[in-house]
N, C-alpha and C. Protein backbone atom coordinates (compact mmCIF):
# COMPACT_ATOMS: atom_id res chain seq x y z
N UNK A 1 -11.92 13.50 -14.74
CA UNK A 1 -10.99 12.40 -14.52
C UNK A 1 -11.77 11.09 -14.55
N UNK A 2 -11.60 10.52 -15.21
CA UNK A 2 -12.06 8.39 -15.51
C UNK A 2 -11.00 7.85 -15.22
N UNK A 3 -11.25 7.29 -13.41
CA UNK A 3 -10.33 6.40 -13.67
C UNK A 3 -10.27 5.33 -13.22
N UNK A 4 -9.64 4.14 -13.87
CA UNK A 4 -9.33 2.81 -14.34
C UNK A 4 -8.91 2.12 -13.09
N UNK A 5 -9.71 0.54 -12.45
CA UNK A 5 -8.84 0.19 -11.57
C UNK A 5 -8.98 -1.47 -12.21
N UNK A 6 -7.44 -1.99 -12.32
CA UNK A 6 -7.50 -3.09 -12.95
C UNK A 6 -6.08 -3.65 -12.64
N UNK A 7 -5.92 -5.29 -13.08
CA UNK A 7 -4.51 -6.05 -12.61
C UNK A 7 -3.72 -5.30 -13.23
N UNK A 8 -2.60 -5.16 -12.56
CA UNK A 8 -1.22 -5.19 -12.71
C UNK A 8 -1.05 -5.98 -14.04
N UNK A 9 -0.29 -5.73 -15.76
CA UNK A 9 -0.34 -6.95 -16.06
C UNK A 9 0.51 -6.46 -16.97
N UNK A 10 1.15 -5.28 -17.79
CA UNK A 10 2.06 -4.14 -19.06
C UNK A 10 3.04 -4.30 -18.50
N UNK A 11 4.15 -4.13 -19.00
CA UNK A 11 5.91 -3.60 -18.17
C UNK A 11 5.46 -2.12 -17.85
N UNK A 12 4.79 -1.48 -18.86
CA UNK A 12 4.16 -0.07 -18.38
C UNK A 12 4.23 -0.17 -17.21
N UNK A 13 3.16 -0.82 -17.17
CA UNK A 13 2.21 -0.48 -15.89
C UNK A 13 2.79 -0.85 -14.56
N UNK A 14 3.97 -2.07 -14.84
CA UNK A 14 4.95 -1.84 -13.50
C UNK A 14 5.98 -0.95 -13.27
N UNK A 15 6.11 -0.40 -14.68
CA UNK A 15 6.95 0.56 -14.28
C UNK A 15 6.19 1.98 -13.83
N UNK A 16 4.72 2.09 -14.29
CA UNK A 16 4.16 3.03 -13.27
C UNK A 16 4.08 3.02 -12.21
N UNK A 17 3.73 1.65 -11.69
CA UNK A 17 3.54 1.61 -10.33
C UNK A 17 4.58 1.69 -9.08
N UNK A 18 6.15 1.08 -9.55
CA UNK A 18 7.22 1.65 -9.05
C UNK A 18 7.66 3.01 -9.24
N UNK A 19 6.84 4.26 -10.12
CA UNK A 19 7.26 5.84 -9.77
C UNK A 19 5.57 6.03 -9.00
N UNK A 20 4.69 5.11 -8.42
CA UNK A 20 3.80 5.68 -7.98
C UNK A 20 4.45 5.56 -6.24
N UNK A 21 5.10 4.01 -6.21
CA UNK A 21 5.84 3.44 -4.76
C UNK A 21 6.95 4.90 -4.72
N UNK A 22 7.93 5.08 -5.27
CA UNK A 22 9.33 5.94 -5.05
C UNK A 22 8.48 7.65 -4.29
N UNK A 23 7.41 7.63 -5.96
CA UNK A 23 7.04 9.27 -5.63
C UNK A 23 6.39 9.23 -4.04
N UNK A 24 6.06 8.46 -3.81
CA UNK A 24 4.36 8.45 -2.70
C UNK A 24 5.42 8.39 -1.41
N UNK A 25 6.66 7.48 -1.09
CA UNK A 25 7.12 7.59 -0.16
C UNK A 25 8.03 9.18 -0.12
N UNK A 26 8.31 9.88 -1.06
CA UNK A 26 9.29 11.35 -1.08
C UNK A 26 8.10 12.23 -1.08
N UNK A 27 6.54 11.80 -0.91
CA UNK A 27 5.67 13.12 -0.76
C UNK A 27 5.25 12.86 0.19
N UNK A 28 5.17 11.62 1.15
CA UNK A 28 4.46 10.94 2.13
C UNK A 28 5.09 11.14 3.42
N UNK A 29 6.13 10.49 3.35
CA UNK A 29 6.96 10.34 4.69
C UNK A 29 8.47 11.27 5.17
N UNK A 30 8.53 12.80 4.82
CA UNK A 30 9.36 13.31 5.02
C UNK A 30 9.08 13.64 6.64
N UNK A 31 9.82 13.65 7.30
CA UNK A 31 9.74 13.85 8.74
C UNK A 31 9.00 12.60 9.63
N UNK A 32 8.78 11.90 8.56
CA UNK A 32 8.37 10.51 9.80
C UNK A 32 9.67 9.07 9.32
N UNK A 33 10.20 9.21 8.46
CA UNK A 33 11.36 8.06 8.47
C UNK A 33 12.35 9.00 7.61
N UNK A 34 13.20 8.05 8.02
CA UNK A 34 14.78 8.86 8.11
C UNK A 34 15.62 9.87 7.27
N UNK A 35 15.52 10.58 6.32
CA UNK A 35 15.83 11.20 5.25
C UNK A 35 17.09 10.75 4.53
N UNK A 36 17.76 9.97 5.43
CA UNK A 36 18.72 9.24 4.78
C UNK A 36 18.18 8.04 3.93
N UNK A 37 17.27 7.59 4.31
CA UNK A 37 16.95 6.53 4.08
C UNK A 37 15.82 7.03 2.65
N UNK A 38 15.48 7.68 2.49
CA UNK A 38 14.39 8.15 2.01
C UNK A 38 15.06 8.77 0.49
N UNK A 39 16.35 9.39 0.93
CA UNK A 39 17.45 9.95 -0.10
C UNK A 39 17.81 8.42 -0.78
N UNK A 40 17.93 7.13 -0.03
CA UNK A 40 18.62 6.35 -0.98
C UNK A 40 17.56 5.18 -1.77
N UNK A 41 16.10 5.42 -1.55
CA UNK A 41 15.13 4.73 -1.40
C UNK A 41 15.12 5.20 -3.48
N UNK A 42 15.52 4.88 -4.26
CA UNK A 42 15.38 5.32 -5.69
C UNK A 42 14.60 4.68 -6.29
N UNK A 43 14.40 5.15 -7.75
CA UNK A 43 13.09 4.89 -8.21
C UNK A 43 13.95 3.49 -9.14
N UNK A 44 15.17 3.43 -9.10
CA UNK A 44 15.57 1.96 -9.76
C UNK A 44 15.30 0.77 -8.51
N UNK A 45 15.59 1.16 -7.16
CA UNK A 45 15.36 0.22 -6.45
C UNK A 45 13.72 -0.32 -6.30
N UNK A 46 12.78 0.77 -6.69
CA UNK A 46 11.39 0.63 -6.93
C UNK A 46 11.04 -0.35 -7.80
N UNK A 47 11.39 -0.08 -9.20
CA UNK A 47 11.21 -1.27 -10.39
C UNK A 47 11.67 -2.24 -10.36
N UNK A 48 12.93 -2.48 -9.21
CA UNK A 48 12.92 -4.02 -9.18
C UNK A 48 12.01 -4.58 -8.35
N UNK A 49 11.81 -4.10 -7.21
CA UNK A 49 10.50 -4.34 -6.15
C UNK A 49 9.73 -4.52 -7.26
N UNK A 50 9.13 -3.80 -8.37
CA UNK A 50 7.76 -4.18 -9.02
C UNK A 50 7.89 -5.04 -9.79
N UNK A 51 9.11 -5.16 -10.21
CA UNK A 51 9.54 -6.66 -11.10
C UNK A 51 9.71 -7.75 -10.70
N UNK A 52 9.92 -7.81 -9.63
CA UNK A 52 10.37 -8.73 -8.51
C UNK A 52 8.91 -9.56 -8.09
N UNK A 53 7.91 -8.73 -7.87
CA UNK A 53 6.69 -8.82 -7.00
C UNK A 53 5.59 -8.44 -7.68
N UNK A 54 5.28 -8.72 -9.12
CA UNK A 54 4.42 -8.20 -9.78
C UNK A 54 2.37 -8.77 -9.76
N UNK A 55 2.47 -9.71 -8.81
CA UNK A 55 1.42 -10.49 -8.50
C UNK A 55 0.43 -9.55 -7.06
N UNK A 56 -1.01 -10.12 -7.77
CA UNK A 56 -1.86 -9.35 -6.39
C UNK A 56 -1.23 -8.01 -6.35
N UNK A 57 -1.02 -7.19 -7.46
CA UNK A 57 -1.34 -5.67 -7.49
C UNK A 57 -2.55 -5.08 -8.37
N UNK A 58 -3.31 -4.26 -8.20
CA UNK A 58 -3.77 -3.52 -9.00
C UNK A 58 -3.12 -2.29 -9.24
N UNK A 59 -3.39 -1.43 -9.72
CA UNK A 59 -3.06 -0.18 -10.41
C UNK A 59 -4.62 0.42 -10.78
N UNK A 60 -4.38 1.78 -10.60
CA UNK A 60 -5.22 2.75 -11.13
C UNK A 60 -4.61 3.34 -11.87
N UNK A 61 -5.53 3.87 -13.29
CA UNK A 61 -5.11 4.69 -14.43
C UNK A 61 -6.03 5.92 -14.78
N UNK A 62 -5.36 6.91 -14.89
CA UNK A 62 -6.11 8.17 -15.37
C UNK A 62 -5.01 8.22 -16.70
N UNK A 63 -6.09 7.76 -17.99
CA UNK A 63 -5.80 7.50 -19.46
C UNK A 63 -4.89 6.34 -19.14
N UNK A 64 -3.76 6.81 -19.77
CA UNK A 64 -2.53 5.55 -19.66
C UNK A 64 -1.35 5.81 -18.85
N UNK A 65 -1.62 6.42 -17.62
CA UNK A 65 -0.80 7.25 -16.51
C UNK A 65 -1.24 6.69 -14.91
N UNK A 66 -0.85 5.67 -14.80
CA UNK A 66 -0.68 4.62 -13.31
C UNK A 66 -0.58 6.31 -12.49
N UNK A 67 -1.42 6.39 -11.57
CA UNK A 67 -1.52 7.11 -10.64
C UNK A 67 -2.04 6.32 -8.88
N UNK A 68 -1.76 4.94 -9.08
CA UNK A 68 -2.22 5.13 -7.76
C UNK A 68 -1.83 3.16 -7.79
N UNK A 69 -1.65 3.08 -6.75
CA UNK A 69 -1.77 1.00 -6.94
C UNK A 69 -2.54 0.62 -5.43
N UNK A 70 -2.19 -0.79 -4.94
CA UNK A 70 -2.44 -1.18 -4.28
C UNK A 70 -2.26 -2.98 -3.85
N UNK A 71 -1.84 -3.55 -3.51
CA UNK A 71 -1.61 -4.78 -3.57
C UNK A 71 -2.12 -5.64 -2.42
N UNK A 72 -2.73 -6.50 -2.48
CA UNK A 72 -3.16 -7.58 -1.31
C UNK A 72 -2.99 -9.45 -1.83
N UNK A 73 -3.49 -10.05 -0.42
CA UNK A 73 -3.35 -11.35 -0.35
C UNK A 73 -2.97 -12.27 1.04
N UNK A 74 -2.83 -13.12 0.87
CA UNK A 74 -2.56 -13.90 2.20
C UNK A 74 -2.05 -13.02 3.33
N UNK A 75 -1.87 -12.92 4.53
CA UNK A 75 -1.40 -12.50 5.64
C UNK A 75 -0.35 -12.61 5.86
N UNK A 76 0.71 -12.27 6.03
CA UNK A 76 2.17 -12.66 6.14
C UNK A 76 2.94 -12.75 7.44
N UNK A 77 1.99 -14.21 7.98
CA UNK A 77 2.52 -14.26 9.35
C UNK A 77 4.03 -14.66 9.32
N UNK A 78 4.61 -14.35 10.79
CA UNK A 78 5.89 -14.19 10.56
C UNK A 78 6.15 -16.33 10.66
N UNK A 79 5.32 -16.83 11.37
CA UNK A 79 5.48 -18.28 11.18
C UNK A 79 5.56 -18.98 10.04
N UNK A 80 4.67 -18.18 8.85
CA UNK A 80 4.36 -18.57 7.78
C UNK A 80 3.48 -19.11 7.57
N UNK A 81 2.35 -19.69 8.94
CA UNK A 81 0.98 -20.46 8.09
C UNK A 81 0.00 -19.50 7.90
N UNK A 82 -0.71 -20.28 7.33
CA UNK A 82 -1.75 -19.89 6.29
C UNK A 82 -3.06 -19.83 7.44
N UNK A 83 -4.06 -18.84 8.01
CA UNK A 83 -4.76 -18.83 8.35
C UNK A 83 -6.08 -18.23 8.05
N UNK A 84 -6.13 -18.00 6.88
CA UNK A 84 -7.45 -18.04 5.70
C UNK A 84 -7.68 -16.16 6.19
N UNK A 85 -5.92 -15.32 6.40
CA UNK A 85 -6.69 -14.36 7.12
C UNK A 85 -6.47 -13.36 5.45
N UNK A 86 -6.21 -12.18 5.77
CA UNK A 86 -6.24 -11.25 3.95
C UNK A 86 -5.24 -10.13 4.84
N UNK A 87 -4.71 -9.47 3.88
CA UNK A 87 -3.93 -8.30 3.96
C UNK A 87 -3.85 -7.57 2.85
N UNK A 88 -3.93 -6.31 3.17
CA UNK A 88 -3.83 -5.24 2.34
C UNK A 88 -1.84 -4.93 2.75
N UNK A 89 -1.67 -5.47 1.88
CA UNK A 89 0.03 -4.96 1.66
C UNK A 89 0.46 -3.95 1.57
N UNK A 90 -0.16 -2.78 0.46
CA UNK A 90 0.34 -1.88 0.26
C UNK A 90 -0.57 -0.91 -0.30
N UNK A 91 -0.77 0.33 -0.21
CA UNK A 91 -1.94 1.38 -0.92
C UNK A 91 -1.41 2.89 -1.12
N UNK A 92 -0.95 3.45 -2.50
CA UNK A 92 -0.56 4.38 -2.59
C UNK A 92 -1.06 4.90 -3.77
N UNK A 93 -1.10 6.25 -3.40
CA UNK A 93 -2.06 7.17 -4.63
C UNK A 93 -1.27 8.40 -4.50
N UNK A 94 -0.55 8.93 -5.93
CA UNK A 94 0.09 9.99 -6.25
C UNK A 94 -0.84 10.62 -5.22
N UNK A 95 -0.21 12.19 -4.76
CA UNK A 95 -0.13 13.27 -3.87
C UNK A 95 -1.46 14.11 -4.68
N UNK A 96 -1.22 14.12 -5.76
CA UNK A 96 -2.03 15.24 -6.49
C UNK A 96 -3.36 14.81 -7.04
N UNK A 97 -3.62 13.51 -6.61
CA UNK A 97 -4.96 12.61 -6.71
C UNK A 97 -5.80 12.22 -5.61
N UNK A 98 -4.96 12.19 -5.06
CA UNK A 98 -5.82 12.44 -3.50
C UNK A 98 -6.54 12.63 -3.12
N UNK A 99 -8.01 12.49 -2.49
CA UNK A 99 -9.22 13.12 -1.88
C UNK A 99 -10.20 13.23 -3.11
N UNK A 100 -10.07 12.27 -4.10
CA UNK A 100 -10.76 12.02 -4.94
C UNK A 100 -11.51 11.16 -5.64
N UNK A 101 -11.47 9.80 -4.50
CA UNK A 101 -11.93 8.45 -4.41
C UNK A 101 -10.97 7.54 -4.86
N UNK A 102 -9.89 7.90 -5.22
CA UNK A 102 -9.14 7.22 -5.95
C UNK A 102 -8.57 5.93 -4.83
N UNK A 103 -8.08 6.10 -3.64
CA UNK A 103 -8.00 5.57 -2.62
C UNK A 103 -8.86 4.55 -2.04
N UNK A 104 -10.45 5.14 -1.94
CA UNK A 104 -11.67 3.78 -2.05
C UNK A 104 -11.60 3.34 -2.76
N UNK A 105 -11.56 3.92 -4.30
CA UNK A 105 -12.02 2.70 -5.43
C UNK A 105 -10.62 1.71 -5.22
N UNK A 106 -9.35 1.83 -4.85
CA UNK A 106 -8.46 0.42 -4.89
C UNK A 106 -8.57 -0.35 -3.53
N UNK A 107 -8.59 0.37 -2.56
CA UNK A 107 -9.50 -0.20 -1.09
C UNK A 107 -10.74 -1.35 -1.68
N UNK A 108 -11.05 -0.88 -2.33
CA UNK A 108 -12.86 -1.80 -2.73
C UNK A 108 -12.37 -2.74 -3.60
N UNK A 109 -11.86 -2.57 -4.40
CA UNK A 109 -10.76 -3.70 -5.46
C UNK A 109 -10.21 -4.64 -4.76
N UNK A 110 -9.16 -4.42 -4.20
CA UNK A 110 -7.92 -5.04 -3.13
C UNK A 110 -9.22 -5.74 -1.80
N UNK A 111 -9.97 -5.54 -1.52
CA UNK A 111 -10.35 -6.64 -0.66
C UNK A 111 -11.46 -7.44 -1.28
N UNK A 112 -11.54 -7.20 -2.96
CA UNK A 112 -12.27 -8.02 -3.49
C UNK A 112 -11.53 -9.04 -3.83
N UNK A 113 -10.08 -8.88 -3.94
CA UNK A 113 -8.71 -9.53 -3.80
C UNK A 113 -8.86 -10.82 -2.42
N UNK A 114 -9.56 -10.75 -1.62
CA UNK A 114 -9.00 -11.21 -0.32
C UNK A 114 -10.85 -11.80 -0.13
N UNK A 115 -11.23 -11.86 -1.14
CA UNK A 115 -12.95 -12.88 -1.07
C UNK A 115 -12.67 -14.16 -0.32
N UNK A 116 -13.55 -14.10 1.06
CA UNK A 116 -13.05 -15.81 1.28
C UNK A 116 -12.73 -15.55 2.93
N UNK A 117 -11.72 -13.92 2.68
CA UNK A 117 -10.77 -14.12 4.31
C UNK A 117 -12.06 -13.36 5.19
N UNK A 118 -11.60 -13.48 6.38
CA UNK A 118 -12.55 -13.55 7.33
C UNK A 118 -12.14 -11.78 8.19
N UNK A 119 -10.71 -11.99 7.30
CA UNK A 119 -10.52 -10.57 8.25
C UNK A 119 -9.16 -9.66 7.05
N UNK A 120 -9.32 -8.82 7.16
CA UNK A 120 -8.26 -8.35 6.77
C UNK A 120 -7.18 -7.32 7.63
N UNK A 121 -5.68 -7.59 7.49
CA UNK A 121 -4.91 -6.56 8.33
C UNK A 121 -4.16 -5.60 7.02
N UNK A 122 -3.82 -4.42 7.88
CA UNK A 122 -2.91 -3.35 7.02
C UNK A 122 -1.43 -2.96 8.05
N UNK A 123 -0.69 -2.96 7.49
CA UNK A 123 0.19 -2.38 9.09
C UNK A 123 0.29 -0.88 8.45
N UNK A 124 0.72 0.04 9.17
CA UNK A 124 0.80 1.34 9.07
C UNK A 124 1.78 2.09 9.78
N UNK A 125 2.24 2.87 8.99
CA UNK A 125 3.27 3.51 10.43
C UNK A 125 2.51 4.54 11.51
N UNK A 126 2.75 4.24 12.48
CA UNK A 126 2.10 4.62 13.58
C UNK A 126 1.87 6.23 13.45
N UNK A 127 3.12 7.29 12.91
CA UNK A 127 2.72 8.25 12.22
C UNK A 127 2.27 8.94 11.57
N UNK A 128 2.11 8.19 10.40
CA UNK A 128 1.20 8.98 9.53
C UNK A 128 -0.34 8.70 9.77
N UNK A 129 -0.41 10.04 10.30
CA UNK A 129 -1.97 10.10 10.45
C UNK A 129 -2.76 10.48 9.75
N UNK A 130 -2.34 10.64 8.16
CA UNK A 130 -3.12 10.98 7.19
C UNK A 130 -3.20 9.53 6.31
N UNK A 131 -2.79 8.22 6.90
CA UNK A 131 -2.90 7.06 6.51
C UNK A 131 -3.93 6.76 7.32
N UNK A 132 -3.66 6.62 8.73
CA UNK A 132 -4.17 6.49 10.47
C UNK A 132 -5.75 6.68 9.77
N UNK A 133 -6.03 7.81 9.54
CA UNK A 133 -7.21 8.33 9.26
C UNK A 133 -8.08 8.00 7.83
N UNK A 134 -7.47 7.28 6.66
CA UNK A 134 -8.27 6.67 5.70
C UNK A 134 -8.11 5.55 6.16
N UNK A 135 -7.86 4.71 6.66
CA UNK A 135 -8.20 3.15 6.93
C UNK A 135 -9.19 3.31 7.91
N UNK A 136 -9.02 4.19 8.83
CA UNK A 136 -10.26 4.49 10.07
C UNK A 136 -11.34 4.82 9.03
N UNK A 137 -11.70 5.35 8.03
CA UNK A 137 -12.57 5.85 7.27
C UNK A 137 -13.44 4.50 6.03
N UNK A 138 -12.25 3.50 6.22
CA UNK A 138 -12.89 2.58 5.09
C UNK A 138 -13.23 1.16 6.04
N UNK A 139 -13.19 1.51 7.32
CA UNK A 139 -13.23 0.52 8.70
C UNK A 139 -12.00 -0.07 9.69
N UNK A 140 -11.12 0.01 8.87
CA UNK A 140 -9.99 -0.77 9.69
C UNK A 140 -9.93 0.08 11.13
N UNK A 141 -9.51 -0.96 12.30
CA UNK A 141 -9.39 -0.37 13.57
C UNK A 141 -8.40 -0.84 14.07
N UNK A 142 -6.95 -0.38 14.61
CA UNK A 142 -6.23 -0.60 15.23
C UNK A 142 -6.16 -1.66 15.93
N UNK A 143 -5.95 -2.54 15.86
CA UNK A 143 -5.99 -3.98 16.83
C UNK A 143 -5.01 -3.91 18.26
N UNK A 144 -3.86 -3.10 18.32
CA UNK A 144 -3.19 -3.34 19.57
C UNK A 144 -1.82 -4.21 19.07
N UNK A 145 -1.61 -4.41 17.92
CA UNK A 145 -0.52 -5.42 17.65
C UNK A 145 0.57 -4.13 17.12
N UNK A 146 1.66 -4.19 17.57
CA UNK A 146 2.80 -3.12 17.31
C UNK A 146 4.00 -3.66 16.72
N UNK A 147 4.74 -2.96 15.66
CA UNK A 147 6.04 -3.53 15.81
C UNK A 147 7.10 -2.66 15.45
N UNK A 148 8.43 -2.68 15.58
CA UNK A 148 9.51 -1.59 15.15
C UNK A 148 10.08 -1.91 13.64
N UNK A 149 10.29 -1.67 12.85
CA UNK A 149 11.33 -1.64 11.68
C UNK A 149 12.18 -0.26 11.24
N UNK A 150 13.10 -1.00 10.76
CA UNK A 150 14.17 -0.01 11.42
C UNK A 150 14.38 0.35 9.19
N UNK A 151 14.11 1.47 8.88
CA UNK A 151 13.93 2.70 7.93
C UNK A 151 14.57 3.54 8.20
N UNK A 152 16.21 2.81 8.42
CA UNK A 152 17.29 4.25 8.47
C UNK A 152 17.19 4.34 9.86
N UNK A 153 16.50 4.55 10.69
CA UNK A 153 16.04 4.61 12.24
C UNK A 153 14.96 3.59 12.29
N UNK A 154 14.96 3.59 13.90
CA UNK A 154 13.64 3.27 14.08
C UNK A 154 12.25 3.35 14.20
N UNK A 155 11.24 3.06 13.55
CA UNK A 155 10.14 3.77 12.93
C UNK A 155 8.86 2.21 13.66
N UNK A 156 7.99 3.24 14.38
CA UNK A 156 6.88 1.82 15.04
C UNK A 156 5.78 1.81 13.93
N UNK A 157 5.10 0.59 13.47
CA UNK A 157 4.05 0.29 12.69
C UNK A 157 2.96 -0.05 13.46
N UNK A 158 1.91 0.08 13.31
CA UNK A 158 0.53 -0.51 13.95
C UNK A 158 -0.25 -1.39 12.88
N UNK A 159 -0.82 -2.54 13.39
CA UNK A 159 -2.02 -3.11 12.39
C UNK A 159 -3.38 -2.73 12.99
N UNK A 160 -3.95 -2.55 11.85
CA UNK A 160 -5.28 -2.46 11.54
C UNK A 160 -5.73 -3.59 11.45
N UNK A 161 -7.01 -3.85 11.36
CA UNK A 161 -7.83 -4.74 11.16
C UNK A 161 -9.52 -4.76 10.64
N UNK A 162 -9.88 -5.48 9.68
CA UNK A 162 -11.19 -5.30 9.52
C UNK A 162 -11.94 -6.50 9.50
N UNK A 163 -13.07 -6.86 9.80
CA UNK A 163 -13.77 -7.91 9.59
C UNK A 163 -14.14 -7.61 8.19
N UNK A 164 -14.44 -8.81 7.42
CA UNK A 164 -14.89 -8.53 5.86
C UNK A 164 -15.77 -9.65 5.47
């Protein structure tokens, strides 16, 4: 396997990356957010998200087959200012690629994304501990900051944090 980590920049390649978002949450989160929610979460509502938001993503490619993305940038305080901090937005890698670096190599990308910030956050759902446990692995540490969003139910997130 060679594989490719580079901008977001083909209609391809956003349209890979919205069946990498659809697939990753229907292999990821069954029993931790709502199945209703998860049933209506489709892979058309995906491609507009990637059409919508096509900036500060990368993508990984094995040949010409988006298997994995990742997106960062400014912090998205809920005030809105700008405090020179970085965030990792989003990090997903097909199910069947997994445990194969594919995950570091866009981790190492995505905060080359965020050169400059002093810190970077991830939020996470407080459940998945097979997320819990690669951000603990690439440094991020739980900071203590919590919040609810409601995914069909209510579902708690935690941020991470890393110095960088």
């Amino acid at each position: 396997m060679s594989v490719q980590i580079k901008p977001m920049e083909t209609e391809d390649e956003i349209r890979g990356k919205a069946f990498v978002h659809w697939k990753s949450w229907q292999e990821s989160y069954p029993g931790i957010v709502d199945a209703g929610y998860l049933s209506r979460l489709t892979l058309e509502t995906c491609e507009e998200i990637a059409f919508r938001f096509p900036e500060n993503t990368l993508v990984a490619k094995d040949g010409g087959r988006v298997i994995g993305f990742a997106g960062a940038g400014a912090y998205r305080r809920e005030d809105g200012a700008d405090t020179g901090e970085g965030e990792v937005y989003a990090i997903y890698v097909l199910e069947q690629y997994q445990k194969r670096g594919v995950g570091y190599a866009l981790m190492r990308r995505a905060l080359e994304l965020l050169a400059g910030c002093r810190v970077a956050y991830v939020w996470v759902l407080a459940e998945n501990a097979k997320a819990v446990s690669f951000y603990e692995r690439v440094g991020f540490r739980a900071d203590g900051a919590e919040k609810e969003l409601v995914l069909g139910a209510p579902v708690r997130v935690k941020r991470m944090a890393m110095m960088i």
